[in-house]
C-alpha atoms as a PDB file:
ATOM      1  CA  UNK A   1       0.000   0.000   0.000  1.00  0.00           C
ATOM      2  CA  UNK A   2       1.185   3.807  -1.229  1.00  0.00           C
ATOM      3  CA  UNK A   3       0.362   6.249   1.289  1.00  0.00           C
ATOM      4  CA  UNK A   4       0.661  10.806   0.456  1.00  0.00           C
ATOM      5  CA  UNK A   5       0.990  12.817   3.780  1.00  0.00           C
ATOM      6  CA  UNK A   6       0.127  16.192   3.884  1.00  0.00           C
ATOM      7  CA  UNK A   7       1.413  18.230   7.344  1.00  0.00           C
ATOM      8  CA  UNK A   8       1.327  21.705   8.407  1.00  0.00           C
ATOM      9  CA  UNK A   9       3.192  22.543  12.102  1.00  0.00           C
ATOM     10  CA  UNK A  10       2.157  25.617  13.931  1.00  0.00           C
ATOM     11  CA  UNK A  11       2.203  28.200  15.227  1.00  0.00           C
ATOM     12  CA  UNK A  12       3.456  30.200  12.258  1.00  0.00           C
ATOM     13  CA  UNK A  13       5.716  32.829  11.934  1.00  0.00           C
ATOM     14  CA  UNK A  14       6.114  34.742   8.446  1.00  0.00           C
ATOM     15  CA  UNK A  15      10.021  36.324   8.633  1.00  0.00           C
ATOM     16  CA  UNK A  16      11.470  32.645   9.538  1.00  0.00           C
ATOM     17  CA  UNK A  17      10.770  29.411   9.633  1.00  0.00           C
ATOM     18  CA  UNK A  18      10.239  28.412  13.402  1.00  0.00           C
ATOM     19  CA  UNK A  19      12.351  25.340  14.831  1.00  0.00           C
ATOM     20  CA  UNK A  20       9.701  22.803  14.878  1.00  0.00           C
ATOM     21  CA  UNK A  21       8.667  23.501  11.174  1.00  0.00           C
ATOM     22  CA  UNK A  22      12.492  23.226  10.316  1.00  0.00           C
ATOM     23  CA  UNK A  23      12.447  19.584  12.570  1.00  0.00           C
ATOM     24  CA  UNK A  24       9.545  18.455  10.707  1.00  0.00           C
ATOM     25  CA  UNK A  25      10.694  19.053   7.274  1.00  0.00           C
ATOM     26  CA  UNK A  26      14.097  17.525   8.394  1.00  0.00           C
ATOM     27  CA  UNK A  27      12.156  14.232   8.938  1.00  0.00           C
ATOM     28  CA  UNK A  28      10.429  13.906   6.385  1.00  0.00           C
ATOM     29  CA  UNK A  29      13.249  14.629   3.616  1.00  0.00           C
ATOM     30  CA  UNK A  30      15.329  12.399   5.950  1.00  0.00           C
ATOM     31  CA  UNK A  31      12.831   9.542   5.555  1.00  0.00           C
ATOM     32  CA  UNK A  32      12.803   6.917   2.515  1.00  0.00           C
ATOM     33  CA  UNK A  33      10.066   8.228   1.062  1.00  0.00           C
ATOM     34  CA  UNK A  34       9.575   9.582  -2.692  1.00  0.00           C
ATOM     35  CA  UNK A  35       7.706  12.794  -3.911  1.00  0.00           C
ATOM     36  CA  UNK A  36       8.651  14.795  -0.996  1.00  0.00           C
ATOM     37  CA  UNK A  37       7.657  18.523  -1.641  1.00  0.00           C
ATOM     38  CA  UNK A  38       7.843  20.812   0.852  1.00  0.00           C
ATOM     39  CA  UNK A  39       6.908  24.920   1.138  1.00  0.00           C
ATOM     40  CA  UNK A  40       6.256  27.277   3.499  1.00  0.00           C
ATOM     41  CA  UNK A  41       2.823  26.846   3.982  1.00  0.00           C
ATOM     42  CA  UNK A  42       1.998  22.792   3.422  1.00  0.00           C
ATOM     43  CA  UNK A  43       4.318  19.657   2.753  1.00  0.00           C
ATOM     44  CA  UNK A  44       3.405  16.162   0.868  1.00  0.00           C
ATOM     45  CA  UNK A  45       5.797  13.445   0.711  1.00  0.00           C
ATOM     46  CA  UNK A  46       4.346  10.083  -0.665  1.00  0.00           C
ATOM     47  CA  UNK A  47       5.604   6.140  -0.057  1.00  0.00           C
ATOM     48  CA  UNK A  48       4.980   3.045   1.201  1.00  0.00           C
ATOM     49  CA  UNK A  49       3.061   2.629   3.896  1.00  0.00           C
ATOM     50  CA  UNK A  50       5.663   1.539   6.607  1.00  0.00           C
ATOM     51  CA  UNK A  51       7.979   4.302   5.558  1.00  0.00           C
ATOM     52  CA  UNK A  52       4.810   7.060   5.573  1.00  0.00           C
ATOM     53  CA  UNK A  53       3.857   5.963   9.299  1.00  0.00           C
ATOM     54  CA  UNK A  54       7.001   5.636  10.692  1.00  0.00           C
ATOM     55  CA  UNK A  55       7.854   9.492   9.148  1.00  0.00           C
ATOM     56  CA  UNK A  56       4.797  10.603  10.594  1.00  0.00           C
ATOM     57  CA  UNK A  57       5.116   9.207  14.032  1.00  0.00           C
ATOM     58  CA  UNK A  58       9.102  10.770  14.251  1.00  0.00           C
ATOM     59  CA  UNK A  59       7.542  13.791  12.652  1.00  0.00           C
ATOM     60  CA  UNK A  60       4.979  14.412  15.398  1.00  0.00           C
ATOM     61  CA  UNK A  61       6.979  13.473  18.194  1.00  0.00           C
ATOM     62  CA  UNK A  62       9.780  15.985  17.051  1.00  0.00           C
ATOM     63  CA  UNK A  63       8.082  18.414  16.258  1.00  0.00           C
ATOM     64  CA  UNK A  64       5.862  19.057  19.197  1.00  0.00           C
ATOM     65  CA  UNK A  65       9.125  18.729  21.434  1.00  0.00           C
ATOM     66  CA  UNK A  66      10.443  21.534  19.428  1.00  0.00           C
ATOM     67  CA  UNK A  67       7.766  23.725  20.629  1.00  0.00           C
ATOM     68  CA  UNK A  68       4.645  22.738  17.684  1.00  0.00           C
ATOM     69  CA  UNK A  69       1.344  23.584  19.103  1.00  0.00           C
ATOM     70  CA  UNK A  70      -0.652  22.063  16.519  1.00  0.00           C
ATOM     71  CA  UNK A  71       0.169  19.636  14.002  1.00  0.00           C
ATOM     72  CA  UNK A  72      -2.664  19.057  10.894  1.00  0.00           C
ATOM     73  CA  UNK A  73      -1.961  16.165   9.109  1.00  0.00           C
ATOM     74  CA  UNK A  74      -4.243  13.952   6.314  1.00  0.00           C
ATOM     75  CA  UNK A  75      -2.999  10.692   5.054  1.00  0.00           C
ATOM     76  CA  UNK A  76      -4.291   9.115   2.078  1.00  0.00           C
ATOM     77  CA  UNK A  77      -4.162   5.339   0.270  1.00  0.00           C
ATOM     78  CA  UNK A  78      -3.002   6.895  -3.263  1.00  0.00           C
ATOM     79  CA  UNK A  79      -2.391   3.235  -4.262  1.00  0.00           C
ATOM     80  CA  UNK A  80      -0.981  -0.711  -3.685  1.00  0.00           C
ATOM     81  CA  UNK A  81       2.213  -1.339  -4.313  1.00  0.00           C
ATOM     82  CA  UNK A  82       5.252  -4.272  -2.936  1.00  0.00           C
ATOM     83  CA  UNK A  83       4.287  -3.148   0.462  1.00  0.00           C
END
């Protein structure tokens, strides 16, 4: 199974990206995952779906320790694949 994560952090701050934004894009280009794309306002990163939960669950736990108050996240099936 393919999985596509979309993820906002918050609270936001317009002149520079706050540290727990920075953490959570860190993550997720870290991960193994494919068609990562990430902006200042909403990230996607698509993959299998081992890869996807195990980025999400690093991704959440970082990024609320690195002072996130909110973390919006939707996760989709996009398809089946090996996994």
């Amino acid at each position: 199974m393919r999985l596509r994560v979309e993820f906002t952090t918050e609270p936001f701050d317009l002149d520079e990206a706050p540290a727990h934004a920075v953490v959570a894009r860190e993550v997720i280009q870290a991960a193994d995952l494919d068609a990562v794309d990430v902006g200042p306002f909403g990230n996607t990163a698509e993959g299998g779906a081992d890869e996807v939960l195990t980025a999400v669950d690093s991704l959440l736990r970082r990024a609320l320790a690195s002072g996130a108050t909110r973390v919006s996240l939707q996760v989709n099936v996009i398809g089946e694949g090996s996994q």
